[in-house]
PDB file of N, CA and C in Angstrom:
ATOM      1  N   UNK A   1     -66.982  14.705  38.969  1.00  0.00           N
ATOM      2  CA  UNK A   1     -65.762  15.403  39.331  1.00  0.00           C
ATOM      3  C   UNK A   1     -64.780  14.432  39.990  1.00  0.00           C
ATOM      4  N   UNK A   2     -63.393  14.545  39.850  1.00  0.00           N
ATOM      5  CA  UNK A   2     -62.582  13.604  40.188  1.00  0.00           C
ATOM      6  C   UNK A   2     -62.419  14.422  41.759  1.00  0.00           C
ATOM      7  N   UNK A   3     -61.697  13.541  42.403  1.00  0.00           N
ATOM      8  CA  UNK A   3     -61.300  13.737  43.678  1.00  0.00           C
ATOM      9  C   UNK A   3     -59.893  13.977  44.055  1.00  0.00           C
ATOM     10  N   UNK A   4     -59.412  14.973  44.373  1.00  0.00           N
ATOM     11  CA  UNK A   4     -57.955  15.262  44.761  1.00  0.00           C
ATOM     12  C   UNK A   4     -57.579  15.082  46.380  1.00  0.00           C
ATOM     13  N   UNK A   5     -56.593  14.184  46.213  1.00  0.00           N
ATOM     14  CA  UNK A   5     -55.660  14.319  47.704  1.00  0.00           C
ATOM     15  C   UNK A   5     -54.847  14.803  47.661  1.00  0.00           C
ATOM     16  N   UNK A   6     -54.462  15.623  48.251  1.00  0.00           N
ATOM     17  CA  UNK A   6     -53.238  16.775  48.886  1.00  0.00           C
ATOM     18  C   UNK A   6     -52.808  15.721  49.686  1.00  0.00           C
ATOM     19  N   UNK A   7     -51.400  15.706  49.765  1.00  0.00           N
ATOM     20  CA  UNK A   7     -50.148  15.285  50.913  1.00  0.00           C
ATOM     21  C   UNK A   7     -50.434  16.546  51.912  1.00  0.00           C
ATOM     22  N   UNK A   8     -50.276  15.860  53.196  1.00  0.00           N
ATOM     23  CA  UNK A   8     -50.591  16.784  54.486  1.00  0.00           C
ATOM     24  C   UNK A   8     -49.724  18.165  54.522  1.00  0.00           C
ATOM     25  N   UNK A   9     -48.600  18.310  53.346  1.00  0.00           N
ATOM     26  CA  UNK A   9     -47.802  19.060  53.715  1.00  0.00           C
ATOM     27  C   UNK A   9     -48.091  20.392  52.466  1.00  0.00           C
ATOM     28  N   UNK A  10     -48.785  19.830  51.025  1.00  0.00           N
ATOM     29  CA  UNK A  10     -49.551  20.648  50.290  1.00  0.00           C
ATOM     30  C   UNK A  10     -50.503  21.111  51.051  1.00  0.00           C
ATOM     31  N   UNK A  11     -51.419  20.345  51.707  1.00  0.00           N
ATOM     32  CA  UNK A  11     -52.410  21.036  52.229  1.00  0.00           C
ATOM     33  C   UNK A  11     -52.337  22.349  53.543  1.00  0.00           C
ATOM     34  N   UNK A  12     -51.139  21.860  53.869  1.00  0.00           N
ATOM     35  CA  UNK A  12     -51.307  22.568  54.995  1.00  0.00           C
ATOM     36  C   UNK A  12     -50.611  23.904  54.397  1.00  0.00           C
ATOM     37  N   UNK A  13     -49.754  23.992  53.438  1.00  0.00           N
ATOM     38  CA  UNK A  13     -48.833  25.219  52.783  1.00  0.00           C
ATOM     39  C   UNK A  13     -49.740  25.835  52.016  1.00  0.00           C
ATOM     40  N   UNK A  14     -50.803  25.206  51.042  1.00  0.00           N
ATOM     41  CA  UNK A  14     -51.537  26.005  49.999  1.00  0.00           C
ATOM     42  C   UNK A  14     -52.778  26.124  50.029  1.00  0.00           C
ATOM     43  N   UNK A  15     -53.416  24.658  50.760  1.00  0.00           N
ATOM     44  CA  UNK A  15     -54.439  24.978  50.543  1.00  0.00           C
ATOM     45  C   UNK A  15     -55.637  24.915  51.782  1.00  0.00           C
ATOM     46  N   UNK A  16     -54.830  25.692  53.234  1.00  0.00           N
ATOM     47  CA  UNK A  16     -55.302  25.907  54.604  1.00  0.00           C
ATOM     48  C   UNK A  16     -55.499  24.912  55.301  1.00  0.00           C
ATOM     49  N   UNK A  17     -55.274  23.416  54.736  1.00  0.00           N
ATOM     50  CA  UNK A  17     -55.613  22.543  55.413  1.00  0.00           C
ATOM     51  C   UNK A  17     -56.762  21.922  55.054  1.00  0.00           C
ATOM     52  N   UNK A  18     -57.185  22.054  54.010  1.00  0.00           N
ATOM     53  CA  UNK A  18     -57.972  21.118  53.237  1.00  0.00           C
ATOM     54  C   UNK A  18     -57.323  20.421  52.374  1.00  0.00           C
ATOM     55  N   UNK A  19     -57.475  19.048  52.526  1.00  0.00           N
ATOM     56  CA  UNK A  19     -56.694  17.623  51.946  1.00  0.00           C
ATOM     57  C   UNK A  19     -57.564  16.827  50.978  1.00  0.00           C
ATOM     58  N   UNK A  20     -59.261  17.134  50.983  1.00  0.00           N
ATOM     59  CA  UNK A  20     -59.130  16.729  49.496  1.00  0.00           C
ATOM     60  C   UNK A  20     -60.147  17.626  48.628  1.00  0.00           C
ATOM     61  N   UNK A  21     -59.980  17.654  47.910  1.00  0.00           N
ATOM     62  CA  UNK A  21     -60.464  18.730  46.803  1.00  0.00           C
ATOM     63  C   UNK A  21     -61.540  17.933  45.888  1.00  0.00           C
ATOM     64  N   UNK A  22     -62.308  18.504  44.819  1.00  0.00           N
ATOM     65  CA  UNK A  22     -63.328  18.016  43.568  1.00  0.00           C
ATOM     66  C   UNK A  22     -62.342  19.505  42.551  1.00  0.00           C
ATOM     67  N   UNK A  23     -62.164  18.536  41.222  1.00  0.00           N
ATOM     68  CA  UNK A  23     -62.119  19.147  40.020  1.00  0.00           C
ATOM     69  C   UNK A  23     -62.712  18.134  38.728  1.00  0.00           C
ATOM     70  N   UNK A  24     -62.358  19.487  37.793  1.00  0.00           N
ATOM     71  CA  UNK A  24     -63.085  19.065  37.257  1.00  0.00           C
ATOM     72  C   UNK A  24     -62.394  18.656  35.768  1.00  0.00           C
ATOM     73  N   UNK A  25     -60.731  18.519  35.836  1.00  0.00           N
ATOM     74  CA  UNK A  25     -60.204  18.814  35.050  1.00  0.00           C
ATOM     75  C   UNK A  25     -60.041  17.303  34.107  1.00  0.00           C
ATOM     76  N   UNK A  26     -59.650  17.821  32.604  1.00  0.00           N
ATOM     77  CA  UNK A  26     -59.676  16.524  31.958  1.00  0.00           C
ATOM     78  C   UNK A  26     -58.216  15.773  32.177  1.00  0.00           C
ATOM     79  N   UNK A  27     -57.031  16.319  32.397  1.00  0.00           N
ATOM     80  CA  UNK A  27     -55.347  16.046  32.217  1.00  0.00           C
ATOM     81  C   UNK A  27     -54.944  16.659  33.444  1.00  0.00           C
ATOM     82  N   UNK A  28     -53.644  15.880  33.820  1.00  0.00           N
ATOM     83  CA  UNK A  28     -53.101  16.243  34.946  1.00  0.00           C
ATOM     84  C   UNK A  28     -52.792  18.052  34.867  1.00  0.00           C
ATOM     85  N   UNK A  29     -52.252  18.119  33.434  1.00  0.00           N
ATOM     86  CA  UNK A  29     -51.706  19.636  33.363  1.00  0.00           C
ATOM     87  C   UNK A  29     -53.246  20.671  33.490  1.00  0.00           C
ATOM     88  N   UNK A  30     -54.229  20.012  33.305  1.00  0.00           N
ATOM     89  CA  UNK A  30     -55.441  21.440  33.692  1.00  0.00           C
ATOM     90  C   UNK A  30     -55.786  21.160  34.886  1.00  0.00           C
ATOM     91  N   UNK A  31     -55.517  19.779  35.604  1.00  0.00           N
ATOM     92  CA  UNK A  31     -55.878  19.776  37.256  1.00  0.00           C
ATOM     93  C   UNK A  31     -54.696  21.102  37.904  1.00  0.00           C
ATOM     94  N   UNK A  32     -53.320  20.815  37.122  1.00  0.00           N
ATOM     95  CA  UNK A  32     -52.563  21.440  38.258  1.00  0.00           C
ATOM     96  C   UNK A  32     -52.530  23.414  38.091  1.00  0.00           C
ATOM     97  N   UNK A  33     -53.143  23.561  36.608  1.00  0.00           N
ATOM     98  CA  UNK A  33     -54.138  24.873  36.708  1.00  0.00           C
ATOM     99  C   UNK A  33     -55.049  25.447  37.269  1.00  0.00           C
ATOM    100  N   UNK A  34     -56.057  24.804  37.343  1.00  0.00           N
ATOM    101  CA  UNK A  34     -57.124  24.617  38.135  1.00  0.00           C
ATOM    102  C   UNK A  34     -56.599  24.519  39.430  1.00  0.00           C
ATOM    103  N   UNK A  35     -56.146  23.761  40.134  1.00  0.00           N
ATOM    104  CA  UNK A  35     -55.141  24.137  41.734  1.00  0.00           C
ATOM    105  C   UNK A  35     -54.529  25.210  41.730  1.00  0.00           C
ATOM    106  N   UNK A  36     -53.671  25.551  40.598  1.00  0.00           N
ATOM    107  CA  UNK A  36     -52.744  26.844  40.856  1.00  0.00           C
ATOM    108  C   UNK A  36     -53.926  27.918  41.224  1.00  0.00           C
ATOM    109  N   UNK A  37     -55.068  27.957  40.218  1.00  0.00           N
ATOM    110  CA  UNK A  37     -56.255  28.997  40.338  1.00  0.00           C
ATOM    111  C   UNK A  37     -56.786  29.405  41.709  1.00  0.00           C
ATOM    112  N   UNK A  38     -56.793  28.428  42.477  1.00  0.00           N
ATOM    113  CA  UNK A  38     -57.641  27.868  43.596  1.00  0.00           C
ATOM    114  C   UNK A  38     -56.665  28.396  44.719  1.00  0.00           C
ATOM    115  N   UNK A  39     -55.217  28.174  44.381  1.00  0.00           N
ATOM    116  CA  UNK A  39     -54.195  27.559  45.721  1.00  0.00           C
ATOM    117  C   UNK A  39     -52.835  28.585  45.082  1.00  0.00           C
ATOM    118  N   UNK A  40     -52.982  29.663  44.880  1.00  0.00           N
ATOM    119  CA  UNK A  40     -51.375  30.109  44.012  1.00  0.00           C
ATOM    120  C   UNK A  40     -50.616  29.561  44.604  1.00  0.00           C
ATOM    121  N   UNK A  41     -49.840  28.983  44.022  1.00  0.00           N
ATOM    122  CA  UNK A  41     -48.109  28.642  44.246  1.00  0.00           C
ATOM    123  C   UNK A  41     -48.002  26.703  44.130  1.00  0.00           C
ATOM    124  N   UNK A  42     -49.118  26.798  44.130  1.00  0.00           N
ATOM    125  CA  UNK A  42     -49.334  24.937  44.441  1.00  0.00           C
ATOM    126  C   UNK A  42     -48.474  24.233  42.987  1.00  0.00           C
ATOM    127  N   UNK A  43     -49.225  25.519  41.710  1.00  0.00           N
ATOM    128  CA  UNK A  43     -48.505  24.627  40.438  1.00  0.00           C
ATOM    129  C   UNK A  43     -47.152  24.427  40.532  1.00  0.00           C
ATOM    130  N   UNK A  44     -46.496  25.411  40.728  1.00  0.00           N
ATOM    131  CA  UNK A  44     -44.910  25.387  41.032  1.00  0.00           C
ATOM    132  C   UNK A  44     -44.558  23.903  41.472  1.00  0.00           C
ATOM    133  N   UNK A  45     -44.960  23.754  42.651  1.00  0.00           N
ATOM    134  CA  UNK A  45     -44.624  23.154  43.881  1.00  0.00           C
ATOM    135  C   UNK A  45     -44.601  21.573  43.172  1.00  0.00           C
ATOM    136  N   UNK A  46     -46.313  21.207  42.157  1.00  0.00           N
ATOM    137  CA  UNK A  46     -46.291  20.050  41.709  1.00  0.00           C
ATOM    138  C   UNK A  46     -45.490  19.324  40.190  1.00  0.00           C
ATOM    139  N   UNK A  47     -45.544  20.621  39.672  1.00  0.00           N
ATOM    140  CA  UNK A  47     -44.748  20.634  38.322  1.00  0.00           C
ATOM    141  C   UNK A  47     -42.699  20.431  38.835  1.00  0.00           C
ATOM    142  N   UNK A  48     -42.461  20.864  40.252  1.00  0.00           N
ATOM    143  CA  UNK A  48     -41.094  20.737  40.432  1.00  0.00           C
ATOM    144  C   UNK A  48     -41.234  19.443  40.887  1.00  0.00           C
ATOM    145  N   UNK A  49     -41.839  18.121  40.638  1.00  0.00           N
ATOM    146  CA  UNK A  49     -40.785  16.985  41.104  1.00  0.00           C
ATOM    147  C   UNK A  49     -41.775  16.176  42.283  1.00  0.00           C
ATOM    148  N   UNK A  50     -42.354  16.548  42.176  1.00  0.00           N
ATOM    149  CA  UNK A  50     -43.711  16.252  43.050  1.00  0.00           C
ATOM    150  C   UNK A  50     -44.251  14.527  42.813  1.00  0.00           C
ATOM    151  N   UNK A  51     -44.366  13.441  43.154  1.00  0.00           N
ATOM    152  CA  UNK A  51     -45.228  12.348  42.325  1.00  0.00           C
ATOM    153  C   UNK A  51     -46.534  12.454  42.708  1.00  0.00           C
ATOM    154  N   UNK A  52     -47.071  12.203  41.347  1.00  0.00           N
ATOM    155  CA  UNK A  52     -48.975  12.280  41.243  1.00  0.00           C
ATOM    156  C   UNK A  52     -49.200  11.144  40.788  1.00  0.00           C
ATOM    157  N   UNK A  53     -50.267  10.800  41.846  1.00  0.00           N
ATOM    158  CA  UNK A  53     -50.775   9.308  41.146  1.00  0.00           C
ATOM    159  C   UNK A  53     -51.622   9.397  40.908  1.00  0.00           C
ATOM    160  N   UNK A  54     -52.585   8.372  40.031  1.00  0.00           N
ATOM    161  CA  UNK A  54     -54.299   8.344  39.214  1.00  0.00           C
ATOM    162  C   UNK A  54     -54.530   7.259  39.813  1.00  0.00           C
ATOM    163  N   UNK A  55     -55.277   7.525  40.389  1.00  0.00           N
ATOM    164  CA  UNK A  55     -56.063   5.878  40.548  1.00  0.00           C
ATOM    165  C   UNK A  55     -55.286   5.045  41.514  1.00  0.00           C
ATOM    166  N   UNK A  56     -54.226   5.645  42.322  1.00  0.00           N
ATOM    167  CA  UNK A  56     -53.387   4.719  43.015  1.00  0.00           C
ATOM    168  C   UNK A  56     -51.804   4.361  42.189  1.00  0.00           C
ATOM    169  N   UNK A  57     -51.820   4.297  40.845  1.00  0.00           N
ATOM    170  CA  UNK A  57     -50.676   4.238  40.146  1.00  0.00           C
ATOM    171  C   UNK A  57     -49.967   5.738  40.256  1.00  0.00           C
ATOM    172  N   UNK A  58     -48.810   5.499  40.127  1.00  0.00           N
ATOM    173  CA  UNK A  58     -47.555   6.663  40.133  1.00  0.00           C
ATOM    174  C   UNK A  58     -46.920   7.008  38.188  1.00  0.00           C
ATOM    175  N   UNK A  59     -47.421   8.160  38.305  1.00  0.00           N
ATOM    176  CA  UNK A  59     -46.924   8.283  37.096  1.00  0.00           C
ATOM    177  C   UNK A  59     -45.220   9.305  37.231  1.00  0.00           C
ATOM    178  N   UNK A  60     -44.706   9.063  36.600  1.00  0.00           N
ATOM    179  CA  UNK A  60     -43.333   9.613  36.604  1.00  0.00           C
ATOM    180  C   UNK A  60     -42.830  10.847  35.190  1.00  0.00           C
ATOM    181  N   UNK A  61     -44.366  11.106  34.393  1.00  0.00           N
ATOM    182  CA  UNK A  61     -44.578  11.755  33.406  1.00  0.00           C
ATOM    183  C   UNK A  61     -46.069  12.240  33.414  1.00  0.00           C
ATOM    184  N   UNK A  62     -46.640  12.592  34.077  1.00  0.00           N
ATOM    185  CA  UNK A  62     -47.943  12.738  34.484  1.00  0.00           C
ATOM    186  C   UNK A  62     -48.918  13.621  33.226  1.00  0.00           C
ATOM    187  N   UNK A  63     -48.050  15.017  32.634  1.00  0.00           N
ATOM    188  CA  UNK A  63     -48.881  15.737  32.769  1.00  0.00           C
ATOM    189  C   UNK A  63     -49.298  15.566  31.485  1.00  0.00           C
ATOM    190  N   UNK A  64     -49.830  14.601  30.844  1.00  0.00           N
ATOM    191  CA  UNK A  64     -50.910  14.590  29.653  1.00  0.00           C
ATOM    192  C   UNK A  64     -52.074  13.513  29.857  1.00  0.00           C
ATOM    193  N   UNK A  65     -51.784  12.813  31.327  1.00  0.00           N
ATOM    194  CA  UNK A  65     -51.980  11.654  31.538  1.00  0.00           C
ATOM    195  C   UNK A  65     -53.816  11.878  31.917  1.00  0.00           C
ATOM    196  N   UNK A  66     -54.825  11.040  31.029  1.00  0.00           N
ATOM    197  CA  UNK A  66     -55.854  11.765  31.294  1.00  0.00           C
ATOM    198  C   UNK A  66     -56.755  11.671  32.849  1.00  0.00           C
ATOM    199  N   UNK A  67     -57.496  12.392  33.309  1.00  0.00           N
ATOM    200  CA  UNK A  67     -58.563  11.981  34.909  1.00  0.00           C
ATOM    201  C   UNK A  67     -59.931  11.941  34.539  1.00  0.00           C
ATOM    202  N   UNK A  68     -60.412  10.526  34.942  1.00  0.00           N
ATOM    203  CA  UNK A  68     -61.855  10.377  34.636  1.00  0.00           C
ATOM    204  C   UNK A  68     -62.857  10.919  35.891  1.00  0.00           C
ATOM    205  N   UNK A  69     -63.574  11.041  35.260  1.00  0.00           N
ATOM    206  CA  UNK A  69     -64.389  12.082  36.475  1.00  0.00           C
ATOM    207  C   UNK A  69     -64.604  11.487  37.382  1.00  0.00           C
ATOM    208  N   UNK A  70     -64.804   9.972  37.823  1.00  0.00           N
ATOM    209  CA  UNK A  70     -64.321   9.480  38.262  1.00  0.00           C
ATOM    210  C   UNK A  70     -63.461   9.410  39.378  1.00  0.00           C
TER     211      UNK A  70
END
């Protein structure tokens, strides 16, 4: 399962204050499903403009971009 970090300010709005998460998703767009599932309102929040990085890199087009379980 990959490992998710929440920014202190996701975490604290969606998801009670837990900052990092396990999914299990293959693409950014089923991680940020899988969060919406978990966290309603979170997809909004990351799909408006949000940067997500993999691995430390910043993608600026994220959501086909694949996550190794890893």
């Amino acid at each position: 399962m990959a490992r998710i970090v929440l920014t202190n300010w996701l975490s604290q709005r969606f998801a009670g204050g837990e900052s990092e998460i396990e999914a299990s998703a293959g693409t950014v767009r089923q991680l940020i499903a899988e969060l919406d599932g978990r966290f309603p309102g979170i997809g909004a929040e990351l799909k408006g403009g949000m940067a997500i990085a993999i691995d430390g890199e910043i993608f600026p087009d994220p959501f086909l971009e694949p996550i190794r379980a890893d």
